[in-house]
N, C-alpha and C. Protein backbone atom coordinates (compact mmCIF):
# COMPACT_ATOMS: atom_id res chain seq x y z
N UNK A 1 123.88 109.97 103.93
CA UNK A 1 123.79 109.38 105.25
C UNK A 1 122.45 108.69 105.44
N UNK A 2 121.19 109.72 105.36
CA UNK A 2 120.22 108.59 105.30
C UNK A 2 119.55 108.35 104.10
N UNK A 3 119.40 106.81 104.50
CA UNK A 3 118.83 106.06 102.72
C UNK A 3 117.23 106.71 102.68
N UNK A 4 117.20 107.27 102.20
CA UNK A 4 116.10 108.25 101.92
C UNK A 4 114.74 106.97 100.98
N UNK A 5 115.20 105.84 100.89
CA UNK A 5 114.34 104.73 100.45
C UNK A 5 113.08 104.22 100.81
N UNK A 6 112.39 105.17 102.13
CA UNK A 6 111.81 105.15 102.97
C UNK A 6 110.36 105.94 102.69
N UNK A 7 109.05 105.60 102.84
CA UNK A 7 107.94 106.31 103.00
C UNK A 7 107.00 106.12 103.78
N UNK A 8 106.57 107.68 104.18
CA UNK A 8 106.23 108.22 105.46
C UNK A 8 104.61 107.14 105.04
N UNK A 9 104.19 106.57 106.44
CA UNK A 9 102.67 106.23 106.50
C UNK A 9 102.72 105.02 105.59
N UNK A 10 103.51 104.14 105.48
CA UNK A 10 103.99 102.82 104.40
C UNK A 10 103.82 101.99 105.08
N UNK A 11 103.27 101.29 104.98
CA UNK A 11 103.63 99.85 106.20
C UNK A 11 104.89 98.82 105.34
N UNK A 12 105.86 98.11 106.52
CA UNK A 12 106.68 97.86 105.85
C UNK A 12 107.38 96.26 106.53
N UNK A 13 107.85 95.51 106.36
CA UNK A 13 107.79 93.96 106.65
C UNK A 13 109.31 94.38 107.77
N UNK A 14 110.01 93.20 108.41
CA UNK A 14 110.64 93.63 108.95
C UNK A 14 111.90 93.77 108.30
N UNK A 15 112.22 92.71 106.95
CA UNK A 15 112.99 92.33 106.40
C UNK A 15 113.14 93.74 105.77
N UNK A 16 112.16 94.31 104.75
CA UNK A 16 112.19 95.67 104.61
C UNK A 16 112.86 96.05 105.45
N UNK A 17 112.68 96.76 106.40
CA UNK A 17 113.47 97.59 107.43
C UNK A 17 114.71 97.25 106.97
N UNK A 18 115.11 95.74 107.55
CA UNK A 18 116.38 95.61 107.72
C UNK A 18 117.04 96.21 106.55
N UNK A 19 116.62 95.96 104.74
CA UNK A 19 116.96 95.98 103.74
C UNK A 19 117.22 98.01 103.65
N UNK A 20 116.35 98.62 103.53
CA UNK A 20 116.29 99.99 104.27
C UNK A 20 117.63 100.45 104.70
N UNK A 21 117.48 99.93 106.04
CA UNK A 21 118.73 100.40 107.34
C UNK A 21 119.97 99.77 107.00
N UNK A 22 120.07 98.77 106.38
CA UNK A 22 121.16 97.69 106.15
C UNK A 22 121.84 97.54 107.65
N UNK A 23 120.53 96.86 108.43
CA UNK A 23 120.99 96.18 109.60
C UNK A 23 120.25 94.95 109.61
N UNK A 24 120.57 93.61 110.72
CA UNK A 24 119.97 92.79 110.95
C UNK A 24 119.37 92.82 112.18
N UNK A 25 118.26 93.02 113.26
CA UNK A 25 117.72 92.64 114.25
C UNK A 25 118.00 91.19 114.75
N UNK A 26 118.05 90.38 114.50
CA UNK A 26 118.61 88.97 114.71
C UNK A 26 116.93 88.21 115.13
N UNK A 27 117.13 87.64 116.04
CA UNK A 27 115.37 87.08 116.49
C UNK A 27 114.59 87.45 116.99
N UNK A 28 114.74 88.98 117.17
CA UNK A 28 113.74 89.65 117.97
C UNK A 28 114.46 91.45 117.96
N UNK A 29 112.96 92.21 117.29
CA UNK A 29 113.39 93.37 117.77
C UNK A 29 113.29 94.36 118.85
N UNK A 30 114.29 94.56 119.08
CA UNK A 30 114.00 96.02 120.45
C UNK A 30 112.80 97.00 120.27
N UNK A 31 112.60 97.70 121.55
CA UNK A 31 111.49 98.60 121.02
C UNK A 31 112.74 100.10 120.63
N UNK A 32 113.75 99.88 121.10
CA UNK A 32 114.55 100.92 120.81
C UNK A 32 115.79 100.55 120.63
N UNK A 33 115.89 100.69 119.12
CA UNK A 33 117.43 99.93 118.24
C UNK A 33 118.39 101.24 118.01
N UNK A 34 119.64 100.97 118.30
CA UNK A 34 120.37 101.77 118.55
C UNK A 34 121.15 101.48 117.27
N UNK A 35 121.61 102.39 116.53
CA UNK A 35 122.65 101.75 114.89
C UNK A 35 123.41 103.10 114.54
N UNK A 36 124.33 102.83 113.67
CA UNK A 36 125.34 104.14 113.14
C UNK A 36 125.10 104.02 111.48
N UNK A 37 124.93 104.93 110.90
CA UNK A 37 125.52 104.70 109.62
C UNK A 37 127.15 104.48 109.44
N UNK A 38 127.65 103.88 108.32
CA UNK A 38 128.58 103.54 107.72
C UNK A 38 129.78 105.06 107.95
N UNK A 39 129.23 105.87 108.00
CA UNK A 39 130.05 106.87 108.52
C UNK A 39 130.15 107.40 110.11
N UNK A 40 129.35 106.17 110.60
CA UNK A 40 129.48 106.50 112.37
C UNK A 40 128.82 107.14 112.80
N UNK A 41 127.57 108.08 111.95
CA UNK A 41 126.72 109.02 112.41
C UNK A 41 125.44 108.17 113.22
N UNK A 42 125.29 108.51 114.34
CA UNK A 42 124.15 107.78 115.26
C UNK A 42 122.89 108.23 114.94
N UNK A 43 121.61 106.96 114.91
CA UNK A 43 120.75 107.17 114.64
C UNK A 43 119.85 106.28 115.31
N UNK A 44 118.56 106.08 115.39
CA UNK A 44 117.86 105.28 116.31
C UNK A 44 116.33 105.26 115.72
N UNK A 45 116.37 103.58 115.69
CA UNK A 45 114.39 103.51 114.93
C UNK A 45 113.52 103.08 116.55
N UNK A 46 113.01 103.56 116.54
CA UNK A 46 111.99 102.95 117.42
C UNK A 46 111.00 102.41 116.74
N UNK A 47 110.58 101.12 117.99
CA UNK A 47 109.55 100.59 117.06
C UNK A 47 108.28 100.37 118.43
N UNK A 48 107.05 101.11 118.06
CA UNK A 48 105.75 100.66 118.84
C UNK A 48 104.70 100.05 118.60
N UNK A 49 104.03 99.14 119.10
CA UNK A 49 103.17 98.47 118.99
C UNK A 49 101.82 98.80 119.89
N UNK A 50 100.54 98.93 118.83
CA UNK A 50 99.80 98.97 119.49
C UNK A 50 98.91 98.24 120.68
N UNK A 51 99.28 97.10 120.75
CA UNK A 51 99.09 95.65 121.68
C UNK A 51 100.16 95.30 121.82
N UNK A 52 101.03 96.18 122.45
CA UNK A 52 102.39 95.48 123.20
C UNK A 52 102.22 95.68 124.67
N UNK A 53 103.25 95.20 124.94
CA UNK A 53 103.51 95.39 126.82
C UNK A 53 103.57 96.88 126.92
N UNK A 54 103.51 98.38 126.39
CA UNK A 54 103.86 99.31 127.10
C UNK A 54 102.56 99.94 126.30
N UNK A 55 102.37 101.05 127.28
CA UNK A 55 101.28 102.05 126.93
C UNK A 55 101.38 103.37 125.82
N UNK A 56 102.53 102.72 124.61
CA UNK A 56 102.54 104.06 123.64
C UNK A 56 101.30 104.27 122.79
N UNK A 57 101.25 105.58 122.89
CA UNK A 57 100.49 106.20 122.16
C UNK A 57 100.45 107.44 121.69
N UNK A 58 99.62 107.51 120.27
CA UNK A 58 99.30 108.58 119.46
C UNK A 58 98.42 109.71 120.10
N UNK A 59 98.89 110.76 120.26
CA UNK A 59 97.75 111.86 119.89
C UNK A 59 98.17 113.07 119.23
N UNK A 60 97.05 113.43 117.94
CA UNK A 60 97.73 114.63 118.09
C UNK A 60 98.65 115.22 117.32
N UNK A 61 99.64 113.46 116.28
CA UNK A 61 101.06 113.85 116.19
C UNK A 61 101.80 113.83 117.00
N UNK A 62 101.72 113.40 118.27
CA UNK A 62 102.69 113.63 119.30
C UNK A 62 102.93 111.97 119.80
N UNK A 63 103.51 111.00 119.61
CA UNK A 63 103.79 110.07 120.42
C UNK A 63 103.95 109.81 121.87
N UNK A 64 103.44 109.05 122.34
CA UNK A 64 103.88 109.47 123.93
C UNK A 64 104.21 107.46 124.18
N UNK A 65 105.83 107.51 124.07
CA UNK A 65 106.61 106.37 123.81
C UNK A 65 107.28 105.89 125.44
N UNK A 66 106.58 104.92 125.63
CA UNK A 66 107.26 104.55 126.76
C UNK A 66 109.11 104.18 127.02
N UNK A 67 109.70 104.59 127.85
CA UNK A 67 111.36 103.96 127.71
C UNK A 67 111.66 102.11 128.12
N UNK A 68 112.80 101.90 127.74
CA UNK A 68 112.77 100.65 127.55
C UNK A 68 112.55 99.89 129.39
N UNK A 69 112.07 99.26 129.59
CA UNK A 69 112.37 98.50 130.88
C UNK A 69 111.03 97.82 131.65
N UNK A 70 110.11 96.97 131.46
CA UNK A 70 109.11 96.55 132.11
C UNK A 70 109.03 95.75 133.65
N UNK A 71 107.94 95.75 134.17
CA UNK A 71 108.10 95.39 135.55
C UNK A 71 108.89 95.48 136.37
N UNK A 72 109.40 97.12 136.58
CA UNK A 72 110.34 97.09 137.07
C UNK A 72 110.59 99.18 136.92
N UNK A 73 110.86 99.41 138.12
CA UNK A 73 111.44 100.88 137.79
C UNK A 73 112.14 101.13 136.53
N UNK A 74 112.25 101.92 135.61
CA UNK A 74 113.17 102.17 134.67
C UNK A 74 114.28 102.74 135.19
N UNK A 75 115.45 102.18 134.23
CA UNK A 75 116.51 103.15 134.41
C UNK A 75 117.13 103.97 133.68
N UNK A 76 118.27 104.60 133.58
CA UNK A 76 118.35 105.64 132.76
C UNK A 76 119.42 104.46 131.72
N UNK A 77 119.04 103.48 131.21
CA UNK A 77 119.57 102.48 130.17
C UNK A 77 120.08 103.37 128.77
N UNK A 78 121.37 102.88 127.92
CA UNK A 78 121.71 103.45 127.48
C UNK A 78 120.75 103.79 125.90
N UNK A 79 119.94 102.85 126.20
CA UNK A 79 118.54 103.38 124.81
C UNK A 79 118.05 104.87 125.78
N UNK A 80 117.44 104.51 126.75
CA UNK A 80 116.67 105.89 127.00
C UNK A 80 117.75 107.11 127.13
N UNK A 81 118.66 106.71 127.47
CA UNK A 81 119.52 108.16 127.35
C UNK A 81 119.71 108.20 126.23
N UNK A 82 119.99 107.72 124.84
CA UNK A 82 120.32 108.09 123.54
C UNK A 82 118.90 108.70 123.33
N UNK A 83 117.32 108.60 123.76
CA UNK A 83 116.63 109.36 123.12
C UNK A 83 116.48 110.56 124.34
N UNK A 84 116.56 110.81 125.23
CA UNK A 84 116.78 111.85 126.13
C UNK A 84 117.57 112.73 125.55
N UNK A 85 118.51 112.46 124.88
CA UNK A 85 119.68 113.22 125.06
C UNK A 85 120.06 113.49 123.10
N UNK A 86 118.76 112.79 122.29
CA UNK A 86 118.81 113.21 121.20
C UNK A 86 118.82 114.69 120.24
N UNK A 87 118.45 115.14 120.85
CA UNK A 87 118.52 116.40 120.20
C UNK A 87 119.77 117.10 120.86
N UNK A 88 120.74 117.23 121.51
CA UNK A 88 121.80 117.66 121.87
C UNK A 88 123.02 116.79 121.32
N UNK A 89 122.76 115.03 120.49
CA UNK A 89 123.67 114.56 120.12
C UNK A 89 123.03 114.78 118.40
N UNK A 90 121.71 115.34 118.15
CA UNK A 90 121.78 115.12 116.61
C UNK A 90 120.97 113.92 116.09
N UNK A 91 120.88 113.13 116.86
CA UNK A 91 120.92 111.98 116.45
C UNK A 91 119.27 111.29 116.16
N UNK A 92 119.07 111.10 114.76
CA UNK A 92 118.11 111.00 114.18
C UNK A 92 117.05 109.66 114.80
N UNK A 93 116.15 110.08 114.79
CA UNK A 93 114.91 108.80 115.36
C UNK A 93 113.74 109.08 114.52
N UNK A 94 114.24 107.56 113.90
CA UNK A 94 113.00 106.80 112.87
C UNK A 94 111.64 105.90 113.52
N UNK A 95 110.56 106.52 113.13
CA UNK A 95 109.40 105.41 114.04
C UNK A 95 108.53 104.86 113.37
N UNK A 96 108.13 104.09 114.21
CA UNK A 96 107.50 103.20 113.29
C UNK A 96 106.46 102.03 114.54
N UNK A 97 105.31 102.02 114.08
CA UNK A 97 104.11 101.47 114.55
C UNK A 97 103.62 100.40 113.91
N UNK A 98 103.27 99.89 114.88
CA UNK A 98 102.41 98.48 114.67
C UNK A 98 101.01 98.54 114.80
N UNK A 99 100.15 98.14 113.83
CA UNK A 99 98.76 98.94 114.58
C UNK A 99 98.06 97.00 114.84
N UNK A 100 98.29 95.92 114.05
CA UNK A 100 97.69 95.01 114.22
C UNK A 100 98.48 93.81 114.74
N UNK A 101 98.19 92.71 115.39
CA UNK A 101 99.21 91.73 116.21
C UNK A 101 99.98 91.17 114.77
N UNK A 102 101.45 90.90 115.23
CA UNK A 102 102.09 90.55 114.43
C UNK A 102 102.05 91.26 112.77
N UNK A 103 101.64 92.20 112.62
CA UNK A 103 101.61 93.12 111.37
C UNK A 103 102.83 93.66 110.59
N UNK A 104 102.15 94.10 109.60
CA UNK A 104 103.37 95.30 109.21
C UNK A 104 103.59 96.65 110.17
N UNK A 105 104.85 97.14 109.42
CA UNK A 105 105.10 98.50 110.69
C UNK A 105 105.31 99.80 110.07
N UNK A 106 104.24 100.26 110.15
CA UNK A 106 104.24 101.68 110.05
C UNK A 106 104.78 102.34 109.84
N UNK A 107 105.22 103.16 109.20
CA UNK A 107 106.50 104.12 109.01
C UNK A 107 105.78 105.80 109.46
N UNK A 108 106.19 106.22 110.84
CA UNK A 108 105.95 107.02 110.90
C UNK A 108 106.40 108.44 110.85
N UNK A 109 107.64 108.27 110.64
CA UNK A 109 108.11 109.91 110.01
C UNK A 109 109.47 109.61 111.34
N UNK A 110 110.54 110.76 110.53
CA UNK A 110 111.36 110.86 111.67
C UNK A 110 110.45 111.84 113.13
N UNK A 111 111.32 111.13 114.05
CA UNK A 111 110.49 111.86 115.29
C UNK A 111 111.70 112.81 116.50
N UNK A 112 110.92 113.96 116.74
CA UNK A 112 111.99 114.54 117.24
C UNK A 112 111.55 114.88 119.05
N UNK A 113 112.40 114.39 120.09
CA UNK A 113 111.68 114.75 121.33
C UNK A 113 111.11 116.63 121.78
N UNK A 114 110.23 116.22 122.43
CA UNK A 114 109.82 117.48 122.60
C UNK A 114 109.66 117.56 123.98
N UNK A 115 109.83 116.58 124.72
CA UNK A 115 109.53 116.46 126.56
C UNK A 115 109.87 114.91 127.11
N UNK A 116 109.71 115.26 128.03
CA UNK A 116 110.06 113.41 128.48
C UNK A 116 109.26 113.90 130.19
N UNK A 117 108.86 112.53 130.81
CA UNK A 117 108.59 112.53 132.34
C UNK A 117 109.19 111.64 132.40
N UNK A 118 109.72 111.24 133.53
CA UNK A 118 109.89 109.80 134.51
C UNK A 118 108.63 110.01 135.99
N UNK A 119 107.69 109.03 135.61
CA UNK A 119 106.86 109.05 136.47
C UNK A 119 105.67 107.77 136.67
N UNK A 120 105.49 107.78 137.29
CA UNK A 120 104.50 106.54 137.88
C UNK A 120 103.46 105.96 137.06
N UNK A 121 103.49 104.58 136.38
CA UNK A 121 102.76 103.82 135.26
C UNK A 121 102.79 102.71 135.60
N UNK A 122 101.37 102.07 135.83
CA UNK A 122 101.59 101.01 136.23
C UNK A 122 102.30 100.55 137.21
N UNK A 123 102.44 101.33 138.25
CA UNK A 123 102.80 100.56 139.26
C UNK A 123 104.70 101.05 139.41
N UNK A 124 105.15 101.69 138.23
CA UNK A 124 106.48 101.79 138.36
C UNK A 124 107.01 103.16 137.77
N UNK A 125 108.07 103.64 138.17
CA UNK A 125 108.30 104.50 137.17
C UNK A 125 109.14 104.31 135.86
N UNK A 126 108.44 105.13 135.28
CA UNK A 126 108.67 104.78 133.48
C UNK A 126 109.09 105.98 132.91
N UNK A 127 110.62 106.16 132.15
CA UNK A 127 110.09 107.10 131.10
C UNK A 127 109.20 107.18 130.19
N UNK A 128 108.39 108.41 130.01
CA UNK A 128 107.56 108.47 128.96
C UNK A 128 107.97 109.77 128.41
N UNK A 129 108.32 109.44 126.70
CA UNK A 129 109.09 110.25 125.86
C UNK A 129 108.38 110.91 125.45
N UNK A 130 108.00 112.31 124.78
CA UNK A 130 107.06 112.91 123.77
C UNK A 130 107.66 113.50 122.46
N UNK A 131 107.28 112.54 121.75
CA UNK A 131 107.75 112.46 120.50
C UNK A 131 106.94 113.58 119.10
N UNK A 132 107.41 114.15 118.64
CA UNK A 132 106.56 114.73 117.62
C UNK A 132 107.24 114.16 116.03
N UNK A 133 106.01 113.71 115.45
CA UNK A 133 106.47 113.20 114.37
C UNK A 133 106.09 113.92 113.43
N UNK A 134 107.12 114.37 112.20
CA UNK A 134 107.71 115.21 112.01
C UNK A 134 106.68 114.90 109.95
């Protein structure tokens, strides 16, 4: 099920990925890509950037991953409920960081939630996920 082709702390192009996952992103990727393996089993890469629009960050080992939705209250969109609700569906989350503009991306280990808030950032409320990478 998973292509185990993958290494932890690698930086990796996007095409990689795709080649990896055997998916295409098309012209732009999500910060939270939703995909099945070939046997239907659900799985999910997130991808963060350190100079992006949202405030994720490292400490610790612990990610603290904003949910998808800017300028604007979040909602419970069907990305943030697939990672809300990941560990009761199983369902594996791959991460991966950007540390420089337009860079390679990080491979940071599968990540498993350990907490979540919905609460006030910037002006709106945001989920913010807590991720432990694994």
């Amino acid at each position: 099920m998973i292509n185990a082709n993958i290494s932890k702390n690698r930086n990796y192009t996007i095409k990689e990925i795709e080649d990896i996952f055997s998916t295409n992103f098309g012209n732009r990727i999500k910060g939270i890509t939703l995909r099945r393996w070939k046997d239907n089993t659900p799985y999910t890469l997130i991808f963060s950037r350190k100079y992006g629009p949202y405030s994720d960050n490292i400490v610790n080992n612990i990610l603290y991953y904003d949910g998808e939705g800017l300028n604007k209250d979040q909602k419970l969109t069907v990305a943030n409920k697939a990672i809300l609700e990941s560990n009761d569906t199983n369902r594996i989350i791959f991460g991966f960081r950007q540390e420089e503009l337009n860079g390679k991306w990080n491979y940071l280990g599968i990540l498993k939630l350990i907490d979540h808030e919905y609460k006030m950032k910037n002006g709106y409320k945001r989920y913010e996920f807590k991720l432990k990478i694994k």
